[in-house]
PDB file of N, CA and C in Angstrom:
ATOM      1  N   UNK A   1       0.820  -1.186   0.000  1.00  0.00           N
ATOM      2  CA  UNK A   1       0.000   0.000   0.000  1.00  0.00           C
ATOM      3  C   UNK A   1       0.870   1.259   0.000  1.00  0.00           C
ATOM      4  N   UNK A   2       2.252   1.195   0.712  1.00  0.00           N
ATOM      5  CA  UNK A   2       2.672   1.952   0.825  1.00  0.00           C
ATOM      6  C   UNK A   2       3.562   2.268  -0.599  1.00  0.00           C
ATOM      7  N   UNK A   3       4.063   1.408  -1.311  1.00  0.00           N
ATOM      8  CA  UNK A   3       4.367   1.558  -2.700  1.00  0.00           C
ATOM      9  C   UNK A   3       3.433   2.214  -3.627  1.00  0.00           C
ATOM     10  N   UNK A   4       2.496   1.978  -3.488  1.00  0.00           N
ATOM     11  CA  UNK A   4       1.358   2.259  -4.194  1.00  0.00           C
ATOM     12  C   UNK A   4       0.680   4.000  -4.415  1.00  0.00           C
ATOM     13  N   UNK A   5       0.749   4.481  -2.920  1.00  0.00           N
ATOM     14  CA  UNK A   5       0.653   6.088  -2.884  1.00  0.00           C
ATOM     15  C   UNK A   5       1.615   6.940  -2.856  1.00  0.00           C
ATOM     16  N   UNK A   6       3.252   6.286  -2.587  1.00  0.00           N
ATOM     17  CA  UNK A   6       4.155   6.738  -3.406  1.00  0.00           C
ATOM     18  C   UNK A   6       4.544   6.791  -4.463  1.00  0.00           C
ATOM     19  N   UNK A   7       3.834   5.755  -5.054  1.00  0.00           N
ATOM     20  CA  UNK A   7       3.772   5.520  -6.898  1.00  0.00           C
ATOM     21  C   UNK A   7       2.951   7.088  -7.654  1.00  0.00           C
ATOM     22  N   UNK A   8       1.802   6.896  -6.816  1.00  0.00           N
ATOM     23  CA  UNK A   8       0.462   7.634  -6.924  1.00  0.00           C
ATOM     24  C   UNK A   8       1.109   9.156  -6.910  1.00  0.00           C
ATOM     25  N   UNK A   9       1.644   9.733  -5.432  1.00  0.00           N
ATOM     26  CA  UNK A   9       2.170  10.726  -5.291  1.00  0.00           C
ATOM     27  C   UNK A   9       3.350  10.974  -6.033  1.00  0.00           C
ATOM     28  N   UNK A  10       4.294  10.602  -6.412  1.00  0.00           N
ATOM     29  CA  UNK A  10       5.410  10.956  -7.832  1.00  0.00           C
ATOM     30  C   UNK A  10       4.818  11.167  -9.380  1.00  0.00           C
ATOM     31  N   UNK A  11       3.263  10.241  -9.132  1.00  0.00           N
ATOM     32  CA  UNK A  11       2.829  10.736 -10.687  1.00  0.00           C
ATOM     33  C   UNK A  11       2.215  11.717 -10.749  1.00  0.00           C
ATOM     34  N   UNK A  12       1.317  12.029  -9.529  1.00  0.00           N
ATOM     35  CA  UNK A  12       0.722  13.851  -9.051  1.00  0.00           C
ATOM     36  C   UNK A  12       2.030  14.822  -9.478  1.00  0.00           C
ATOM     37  N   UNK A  13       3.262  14.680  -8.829  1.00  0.00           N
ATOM     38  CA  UNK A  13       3.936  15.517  -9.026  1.00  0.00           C
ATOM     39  C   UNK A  13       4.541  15.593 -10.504  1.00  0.00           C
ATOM     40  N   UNK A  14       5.006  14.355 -10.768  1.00  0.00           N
ATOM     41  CA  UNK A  14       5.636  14.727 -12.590  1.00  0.00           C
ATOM     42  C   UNK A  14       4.357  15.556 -13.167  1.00  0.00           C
ATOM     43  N   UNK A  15       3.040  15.700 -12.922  1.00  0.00           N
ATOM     44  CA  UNK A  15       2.221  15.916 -14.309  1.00  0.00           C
ATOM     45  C   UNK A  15       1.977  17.121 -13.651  1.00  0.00           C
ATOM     46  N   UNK A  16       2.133  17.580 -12.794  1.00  0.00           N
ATOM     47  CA  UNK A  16       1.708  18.819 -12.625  1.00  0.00           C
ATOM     48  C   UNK A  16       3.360  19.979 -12.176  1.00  0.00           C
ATOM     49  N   UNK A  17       4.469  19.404 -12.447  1.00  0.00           N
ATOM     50  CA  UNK A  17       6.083  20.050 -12.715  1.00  0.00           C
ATOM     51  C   UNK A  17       5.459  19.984 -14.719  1.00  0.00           C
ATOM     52  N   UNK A  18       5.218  18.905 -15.088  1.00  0.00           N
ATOM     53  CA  UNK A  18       4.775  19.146 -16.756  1.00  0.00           C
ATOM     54  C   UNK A  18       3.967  19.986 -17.069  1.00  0.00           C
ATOM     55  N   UNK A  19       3.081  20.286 -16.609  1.00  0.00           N
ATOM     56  CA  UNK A  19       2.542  21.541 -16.826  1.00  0.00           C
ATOM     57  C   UNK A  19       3.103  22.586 -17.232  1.00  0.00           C
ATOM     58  N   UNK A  20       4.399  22.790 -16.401  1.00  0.00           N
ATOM     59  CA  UNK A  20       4.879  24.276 -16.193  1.00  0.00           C
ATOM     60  C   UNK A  20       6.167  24.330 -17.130  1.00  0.00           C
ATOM     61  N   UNK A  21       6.322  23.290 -18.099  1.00  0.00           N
ATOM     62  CA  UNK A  21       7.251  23.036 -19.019  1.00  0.00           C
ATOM     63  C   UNK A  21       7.133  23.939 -20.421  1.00  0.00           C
ATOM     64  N   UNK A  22       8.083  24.273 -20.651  1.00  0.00           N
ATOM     65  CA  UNK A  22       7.191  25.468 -21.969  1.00  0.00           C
ATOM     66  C   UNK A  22       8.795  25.241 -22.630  1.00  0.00           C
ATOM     67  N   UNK A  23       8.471  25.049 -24.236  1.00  0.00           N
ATOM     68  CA  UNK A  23       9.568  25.171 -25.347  1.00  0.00           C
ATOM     69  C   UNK A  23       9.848  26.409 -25.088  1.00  0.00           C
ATOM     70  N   UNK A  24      11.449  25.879 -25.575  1.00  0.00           N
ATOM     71  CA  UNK A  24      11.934  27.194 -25.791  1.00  0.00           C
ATOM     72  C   UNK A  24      11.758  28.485 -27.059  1.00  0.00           C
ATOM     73  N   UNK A  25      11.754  29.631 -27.128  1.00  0.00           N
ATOM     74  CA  UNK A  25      10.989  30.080 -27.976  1.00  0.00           C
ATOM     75  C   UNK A  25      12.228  31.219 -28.970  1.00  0.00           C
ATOM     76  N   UNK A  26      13.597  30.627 -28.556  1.00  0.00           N
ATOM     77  CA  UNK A  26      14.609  31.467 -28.867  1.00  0.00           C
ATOM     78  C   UNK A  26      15.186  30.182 -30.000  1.00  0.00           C
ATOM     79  N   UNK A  27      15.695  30.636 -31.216  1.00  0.00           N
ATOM     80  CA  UNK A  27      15.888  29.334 -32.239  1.00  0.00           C
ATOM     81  C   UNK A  27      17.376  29.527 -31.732  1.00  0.00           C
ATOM     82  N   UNK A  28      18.618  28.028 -31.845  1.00  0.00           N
ATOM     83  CA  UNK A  28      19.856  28.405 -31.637  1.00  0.00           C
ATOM     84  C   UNK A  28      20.227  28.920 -33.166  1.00  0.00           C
ATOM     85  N   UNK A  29      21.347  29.050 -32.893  1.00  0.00           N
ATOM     86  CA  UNK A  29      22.417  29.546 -33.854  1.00  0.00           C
ATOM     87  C   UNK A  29      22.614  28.995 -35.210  1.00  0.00           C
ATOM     88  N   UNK A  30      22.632  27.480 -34.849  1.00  0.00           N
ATOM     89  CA  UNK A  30      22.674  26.321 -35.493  1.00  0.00           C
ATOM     90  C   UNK A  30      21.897  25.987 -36.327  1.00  0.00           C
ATOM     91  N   UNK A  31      20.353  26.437 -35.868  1.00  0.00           N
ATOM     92  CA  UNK A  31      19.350  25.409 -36.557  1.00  0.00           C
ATOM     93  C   UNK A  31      19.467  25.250 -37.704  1.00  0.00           C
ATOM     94  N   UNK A  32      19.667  26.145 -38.524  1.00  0.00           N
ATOM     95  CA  UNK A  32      19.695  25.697 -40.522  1.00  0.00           C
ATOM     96  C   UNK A  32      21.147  24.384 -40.791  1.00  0.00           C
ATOM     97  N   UNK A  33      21.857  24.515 -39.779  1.00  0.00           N
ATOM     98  CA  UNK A  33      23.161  23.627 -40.492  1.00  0.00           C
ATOM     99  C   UNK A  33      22.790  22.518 -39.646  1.00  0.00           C
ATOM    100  N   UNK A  34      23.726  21.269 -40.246  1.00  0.00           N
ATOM    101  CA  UNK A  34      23.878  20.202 -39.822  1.00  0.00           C
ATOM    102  C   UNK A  34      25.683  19.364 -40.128  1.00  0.00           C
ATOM    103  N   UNK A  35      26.253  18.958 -39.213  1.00  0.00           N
ATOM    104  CA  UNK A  35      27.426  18.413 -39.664  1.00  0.00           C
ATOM    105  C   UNK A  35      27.323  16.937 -40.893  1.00  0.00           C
ATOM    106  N   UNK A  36      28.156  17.618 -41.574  1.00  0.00           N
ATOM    107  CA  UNK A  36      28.020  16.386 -43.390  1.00  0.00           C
ATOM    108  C   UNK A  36      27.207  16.973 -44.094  1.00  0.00           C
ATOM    109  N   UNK A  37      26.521  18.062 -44.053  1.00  0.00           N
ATOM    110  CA  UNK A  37      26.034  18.866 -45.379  1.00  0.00           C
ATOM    111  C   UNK A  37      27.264  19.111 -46.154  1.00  0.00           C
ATOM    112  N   UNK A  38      26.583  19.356 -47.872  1.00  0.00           N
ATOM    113  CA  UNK A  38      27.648  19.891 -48.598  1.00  0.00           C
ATOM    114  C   UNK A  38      27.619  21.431 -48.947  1.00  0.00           C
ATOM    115  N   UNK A  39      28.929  21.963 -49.493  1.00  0.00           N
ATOM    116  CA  UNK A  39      28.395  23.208 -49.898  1.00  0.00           C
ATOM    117  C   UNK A  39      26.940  24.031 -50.071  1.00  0.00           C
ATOM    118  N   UNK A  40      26.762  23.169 -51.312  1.00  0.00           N
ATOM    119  CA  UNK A  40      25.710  23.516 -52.131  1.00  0.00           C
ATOM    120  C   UNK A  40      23.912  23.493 -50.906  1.00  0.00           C
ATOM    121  N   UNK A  41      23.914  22.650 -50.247  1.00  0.00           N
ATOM    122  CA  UNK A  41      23.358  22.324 -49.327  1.00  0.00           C
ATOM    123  C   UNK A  41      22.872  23.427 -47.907  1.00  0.00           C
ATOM    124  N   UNK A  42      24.381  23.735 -47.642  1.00  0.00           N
ATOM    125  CA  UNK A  42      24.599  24.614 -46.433  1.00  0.00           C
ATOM    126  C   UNK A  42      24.310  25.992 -47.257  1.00  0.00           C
ATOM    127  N   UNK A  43      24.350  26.213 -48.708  1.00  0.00           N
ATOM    128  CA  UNK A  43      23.929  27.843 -48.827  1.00  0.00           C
ATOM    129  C   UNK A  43      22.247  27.662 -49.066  1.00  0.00           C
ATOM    130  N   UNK A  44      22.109  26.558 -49.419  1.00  0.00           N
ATOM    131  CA  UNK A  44      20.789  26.483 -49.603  1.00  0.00           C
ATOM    132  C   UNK A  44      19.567  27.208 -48.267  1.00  0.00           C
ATOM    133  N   UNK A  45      20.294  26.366 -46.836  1.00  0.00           N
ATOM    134  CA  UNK A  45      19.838  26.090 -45.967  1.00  0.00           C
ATOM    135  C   UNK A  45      19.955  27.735 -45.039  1.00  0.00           C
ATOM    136  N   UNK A  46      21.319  28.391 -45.424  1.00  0.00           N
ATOM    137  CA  UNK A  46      21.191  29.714 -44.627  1.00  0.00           C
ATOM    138  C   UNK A  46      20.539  30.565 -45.646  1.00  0.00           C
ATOM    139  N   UNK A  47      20.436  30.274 -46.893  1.00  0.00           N
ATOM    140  CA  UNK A  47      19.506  31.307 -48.113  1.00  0.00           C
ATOM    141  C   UNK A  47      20.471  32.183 -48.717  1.00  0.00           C
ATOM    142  N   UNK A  48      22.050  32.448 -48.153  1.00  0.00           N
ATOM    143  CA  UNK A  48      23.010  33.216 -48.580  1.00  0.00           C
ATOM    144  C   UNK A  48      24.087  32.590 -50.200  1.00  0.00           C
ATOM    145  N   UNK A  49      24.719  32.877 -50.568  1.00  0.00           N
ATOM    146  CA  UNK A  49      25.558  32.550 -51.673  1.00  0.00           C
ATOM    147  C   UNK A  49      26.446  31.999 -50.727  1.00  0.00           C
ATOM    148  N   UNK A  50      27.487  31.283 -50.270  1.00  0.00           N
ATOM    149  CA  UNK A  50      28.755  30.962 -49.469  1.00  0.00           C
ATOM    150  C   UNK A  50      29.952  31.391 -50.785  1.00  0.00           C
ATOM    151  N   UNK A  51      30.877  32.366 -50.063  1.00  0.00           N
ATOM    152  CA  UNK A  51      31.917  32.940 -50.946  1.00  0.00           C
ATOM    153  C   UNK A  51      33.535  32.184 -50.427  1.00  0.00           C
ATOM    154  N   UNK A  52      33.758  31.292 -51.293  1.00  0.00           N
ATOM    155  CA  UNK A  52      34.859  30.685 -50.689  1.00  0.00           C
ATOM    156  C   UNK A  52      36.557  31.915 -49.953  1.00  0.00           C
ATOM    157  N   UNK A  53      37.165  31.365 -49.521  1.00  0.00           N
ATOM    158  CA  UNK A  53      38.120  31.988 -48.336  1.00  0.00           C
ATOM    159  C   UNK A  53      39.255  31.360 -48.669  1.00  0.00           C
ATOM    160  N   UNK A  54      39.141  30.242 -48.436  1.00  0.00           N
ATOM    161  CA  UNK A  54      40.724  29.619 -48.261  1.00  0.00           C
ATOM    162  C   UNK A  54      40.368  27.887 -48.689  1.00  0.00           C
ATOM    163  N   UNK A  55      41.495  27.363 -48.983  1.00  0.00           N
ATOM    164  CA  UNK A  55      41.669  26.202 -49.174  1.00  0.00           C
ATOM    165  C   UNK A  55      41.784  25.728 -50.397  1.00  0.00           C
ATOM    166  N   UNK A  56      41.539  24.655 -50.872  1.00  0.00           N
ATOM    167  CA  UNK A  56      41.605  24.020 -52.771  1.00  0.00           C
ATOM    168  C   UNK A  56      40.911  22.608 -52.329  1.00  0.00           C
ATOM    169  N   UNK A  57      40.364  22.613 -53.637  1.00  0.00           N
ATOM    170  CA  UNK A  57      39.745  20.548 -54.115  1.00  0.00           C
ATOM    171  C   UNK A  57      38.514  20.874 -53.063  1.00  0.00           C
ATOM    172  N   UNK A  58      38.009  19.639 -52.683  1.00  0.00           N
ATOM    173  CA  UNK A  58      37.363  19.600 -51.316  1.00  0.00           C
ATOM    174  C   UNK A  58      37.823  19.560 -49.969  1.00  0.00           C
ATOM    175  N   UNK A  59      38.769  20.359 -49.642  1.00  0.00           N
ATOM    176  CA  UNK A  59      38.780  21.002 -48.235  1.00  0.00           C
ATOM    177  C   UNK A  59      38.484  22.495 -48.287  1.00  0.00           C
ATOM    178  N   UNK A  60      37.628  23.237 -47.919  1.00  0.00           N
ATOM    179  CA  UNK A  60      37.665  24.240 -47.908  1.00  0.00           C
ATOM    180  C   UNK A  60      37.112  25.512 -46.988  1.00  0.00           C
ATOM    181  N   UNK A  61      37.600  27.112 -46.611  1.00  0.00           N
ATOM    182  CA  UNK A  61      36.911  27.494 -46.094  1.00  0.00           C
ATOM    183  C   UNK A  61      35.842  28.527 -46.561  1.00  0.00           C
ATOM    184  N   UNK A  62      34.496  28.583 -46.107  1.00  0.00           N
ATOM    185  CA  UNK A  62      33.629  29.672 -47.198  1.00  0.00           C
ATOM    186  C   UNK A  62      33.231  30.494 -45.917  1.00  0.00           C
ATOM    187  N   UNK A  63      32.901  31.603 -46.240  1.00  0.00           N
ATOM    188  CA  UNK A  63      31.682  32.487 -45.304  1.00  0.00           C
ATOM    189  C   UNK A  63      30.694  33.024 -45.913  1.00  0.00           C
ATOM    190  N   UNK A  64      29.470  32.806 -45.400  1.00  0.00           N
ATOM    191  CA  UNK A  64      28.611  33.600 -45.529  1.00  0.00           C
ATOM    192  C   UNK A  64      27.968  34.367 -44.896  1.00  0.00           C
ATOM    193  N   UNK A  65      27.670  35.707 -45.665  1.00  0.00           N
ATOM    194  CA  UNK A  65      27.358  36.916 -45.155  1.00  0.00           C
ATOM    195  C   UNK A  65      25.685  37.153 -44.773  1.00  0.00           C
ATOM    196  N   UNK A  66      25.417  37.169 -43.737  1.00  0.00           N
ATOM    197  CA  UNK A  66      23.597  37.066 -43.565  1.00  0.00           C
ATOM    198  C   UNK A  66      23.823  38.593 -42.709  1.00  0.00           C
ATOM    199  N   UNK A  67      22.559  39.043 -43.331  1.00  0.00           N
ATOM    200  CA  UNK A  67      22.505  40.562 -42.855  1.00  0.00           C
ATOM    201  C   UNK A  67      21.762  40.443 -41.443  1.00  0.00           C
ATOM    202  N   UNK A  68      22.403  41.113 -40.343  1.00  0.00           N
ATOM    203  CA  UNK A  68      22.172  40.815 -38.909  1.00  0.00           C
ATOM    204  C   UNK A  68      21.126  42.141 -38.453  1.00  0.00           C
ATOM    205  N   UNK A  69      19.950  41.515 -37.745  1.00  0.00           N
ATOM    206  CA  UNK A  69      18.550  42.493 -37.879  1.00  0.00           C
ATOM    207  C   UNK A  69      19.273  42.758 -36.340  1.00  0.00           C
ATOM    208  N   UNK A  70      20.113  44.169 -36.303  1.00  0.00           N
ATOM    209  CA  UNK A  70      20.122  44.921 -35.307  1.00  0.00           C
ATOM    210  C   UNK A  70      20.109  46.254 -35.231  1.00  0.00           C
ATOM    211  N   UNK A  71      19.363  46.473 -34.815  1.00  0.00           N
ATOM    212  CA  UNK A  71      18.646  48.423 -34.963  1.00  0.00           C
ATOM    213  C   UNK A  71      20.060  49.064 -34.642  1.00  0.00           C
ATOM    214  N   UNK A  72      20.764  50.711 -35.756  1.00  0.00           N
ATOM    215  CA  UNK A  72      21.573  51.216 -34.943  1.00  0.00           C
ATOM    216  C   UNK A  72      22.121  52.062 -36.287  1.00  0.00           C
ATOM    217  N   UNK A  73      23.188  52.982 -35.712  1.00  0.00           N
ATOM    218  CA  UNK A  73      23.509  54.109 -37.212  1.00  0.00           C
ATOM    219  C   UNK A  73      25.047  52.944 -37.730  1.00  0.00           C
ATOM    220  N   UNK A  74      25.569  51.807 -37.170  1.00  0.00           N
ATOM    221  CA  UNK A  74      26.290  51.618 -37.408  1.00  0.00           C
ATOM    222  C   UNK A  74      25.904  49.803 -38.284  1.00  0.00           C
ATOM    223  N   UNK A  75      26.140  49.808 -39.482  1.00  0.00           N
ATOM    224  CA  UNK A  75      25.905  48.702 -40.159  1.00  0.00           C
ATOM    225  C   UNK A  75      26.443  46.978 -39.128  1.00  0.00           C
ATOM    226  N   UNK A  76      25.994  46.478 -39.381  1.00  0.00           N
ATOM    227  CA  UNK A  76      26.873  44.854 -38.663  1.00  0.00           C
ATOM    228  C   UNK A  76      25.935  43.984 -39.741  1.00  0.00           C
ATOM    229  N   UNK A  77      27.307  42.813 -39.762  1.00  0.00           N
ATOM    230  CA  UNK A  77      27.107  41.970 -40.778  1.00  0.00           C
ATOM    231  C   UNK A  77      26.727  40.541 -39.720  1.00  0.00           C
ATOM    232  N   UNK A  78      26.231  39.464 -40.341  1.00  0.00           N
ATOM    233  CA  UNK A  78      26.262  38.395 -39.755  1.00  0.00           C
ATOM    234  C   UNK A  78      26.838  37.498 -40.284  1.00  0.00           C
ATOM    235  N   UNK A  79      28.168  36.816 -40.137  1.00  0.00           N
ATOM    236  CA  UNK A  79      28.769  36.015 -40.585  1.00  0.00           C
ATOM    237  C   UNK A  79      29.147  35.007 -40.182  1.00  0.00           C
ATOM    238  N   UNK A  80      29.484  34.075 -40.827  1.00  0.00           N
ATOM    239  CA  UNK A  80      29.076  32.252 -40.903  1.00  0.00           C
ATOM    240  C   UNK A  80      30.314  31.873 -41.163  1.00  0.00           C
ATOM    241  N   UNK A  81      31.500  31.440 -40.631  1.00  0.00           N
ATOM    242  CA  UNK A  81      32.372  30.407 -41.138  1.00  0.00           C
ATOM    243  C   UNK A  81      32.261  29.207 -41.265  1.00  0.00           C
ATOM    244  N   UNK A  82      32.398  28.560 -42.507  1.00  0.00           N
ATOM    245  CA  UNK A  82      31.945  27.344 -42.377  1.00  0.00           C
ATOM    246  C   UNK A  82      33.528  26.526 -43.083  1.00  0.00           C
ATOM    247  N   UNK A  83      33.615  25.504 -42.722  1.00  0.00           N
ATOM    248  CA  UNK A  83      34.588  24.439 -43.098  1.00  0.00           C
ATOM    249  C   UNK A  83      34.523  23.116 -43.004  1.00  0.00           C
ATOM    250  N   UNK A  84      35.031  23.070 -44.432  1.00  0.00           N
ATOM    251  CA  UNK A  84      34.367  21.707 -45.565  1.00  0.00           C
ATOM    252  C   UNK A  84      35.770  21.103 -45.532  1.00  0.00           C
ATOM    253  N   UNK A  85      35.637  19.333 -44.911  1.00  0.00           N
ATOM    254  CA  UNK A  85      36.695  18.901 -45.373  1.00  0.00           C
ATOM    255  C   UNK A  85      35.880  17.720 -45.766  1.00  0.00           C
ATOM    256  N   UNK A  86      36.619  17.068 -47.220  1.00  0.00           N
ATOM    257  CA  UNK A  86      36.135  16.240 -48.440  1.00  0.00           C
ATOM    258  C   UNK A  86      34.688  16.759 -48.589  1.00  0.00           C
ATOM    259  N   UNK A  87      34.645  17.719 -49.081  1.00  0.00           N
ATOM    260  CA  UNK A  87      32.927  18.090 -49.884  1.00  0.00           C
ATOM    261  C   UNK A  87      32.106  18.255 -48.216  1.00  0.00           C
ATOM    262  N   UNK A  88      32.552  18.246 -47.483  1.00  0.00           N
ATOM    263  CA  UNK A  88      31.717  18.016 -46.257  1.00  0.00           C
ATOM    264  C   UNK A  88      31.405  18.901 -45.316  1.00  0.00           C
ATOM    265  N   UNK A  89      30.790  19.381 -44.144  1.00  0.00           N
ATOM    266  CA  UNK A  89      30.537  20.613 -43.275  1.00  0.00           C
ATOM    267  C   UNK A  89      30.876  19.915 -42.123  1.00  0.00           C
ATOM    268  N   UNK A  90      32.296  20.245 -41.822  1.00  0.00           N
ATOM    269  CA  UNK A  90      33.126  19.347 -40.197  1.00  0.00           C
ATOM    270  C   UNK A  90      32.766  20.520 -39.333  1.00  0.00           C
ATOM    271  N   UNK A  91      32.729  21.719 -39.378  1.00  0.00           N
ATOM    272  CA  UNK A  91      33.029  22.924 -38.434  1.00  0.00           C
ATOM    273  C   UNK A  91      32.357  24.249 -38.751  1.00  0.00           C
ATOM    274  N   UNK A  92      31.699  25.185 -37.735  1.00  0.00           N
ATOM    275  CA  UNK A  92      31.197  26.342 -38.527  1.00  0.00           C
ATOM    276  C   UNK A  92      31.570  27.431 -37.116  1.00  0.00           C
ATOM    277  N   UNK A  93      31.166  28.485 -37.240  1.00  0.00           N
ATOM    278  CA  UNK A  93      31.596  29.626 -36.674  1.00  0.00           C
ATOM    279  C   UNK A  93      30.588  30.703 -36.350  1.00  0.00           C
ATOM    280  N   UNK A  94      29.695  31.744 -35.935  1.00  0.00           N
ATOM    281  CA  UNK A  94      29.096  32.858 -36.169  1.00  0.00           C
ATOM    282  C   UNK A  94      30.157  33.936 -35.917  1.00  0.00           C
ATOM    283  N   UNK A  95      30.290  35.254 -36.932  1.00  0.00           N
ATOM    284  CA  UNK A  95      30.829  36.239 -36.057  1.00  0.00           C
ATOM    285  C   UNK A  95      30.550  37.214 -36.425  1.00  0.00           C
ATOM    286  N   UNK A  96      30.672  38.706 -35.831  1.00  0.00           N
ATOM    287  CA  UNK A  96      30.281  39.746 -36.179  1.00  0.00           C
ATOM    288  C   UNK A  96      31.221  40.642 -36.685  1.00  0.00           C
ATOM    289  N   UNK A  97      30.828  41.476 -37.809  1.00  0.00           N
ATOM    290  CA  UNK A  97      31.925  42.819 -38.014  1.00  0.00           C
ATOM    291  C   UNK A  97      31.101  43.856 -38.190  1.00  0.00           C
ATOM    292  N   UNK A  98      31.765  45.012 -37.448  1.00  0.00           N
ATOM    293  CA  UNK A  98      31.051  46.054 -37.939  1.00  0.00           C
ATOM    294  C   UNK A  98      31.515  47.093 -38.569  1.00  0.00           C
ATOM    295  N   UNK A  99      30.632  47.864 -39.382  1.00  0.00           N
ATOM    296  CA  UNK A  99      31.302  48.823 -40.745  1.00  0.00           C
ATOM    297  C   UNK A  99      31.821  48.387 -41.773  1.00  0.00           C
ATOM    298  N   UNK A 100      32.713  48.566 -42.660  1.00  0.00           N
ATOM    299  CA  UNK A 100      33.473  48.640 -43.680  1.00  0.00           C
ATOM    300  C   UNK A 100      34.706  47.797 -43.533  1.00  0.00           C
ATOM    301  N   UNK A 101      35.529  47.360 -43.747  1.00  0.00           N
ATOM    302  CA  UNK A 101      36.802  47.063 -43.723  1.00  0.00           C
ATOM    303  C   UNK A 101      37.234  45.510 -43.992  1.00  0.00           C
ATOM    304  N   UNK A 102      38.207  45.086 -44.105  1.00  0.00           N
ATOM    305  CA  UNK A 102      38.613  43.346 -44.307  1.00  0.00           C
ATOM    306  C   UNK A 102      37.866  42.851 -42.879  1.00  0.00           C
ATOM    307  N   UNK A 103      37.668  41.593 -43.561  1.00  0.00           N
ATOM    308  CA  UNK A 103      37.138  40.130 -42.200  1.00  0.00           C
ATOM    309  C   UNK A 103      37.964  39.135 -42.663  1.00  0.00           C
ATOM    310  N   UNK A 104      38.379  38.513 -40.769  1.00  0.00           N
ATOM    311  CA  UNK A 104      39.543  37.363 -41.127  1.00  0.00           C
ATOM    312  C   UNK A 104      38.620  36.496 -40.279  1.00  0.00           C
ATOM    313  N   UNK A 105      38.714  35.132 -40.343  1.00  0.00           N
ATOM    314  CA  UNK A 105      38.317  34.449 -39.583  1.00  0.00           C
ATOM    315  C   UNK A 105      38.651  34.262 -38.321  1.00  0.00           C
ATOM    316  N   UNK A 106      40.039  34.187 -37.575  1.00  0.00           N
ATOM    317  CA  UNK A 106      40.566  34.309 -36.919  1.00  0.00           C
ATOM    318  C   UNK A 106      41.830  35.103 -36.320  1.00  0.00           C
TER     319      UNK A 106
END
């Protein structure tokens, strides 16, 4: 009996802690990519062109430029490093620049 309304009482409590469970409503960073997409794939998926950077054959590095929705007199870009080794998406990056001037990855 006594198993029984401790059974009883842990399932009162899970369903009513579930209640108060709510998705999260902030998307990550991530969501459009996936590791082993290809090029062609990964520009598809952020909607940008990917402008290659560095590398040759299928290793390579690209960024793409996604315009970053932040109110202000000073422009900022949203940028994506991404890196392809054999045709593939092993690694990616977000970063910001602001204004005019060269972007390095690191």
């Amino acid at each position: 009996m006594r198993r029984a309304i401790t059974g009883f009482a842990g399932l009162a409590v899970a369903a009513a802690l579930g209640g108060c469970v709510t998705t999260s409503t902030t998307a990550p960073n991530t969501a459009p990519l996936e590791l082993g997409m290809t090029p062609q794939a990964a520009s598809i998926a952020l909607g940008v062109p990917l402008e290659p950077v560095a590398g040759q054959g299928a290793s390579r590095t690209y960024v793409a430029r996604l315009p970053a929705a932040t109110p202000g007199l000073t422009p900022v870009d949203g940028l994506v490093w991404l890196q392809f080794r054999a045709g593939r998406l092993t690694g990616f990056k977000r970063d910001w620049h602001m204004g005019p001037g060269p972007t390095r990855p690191f």
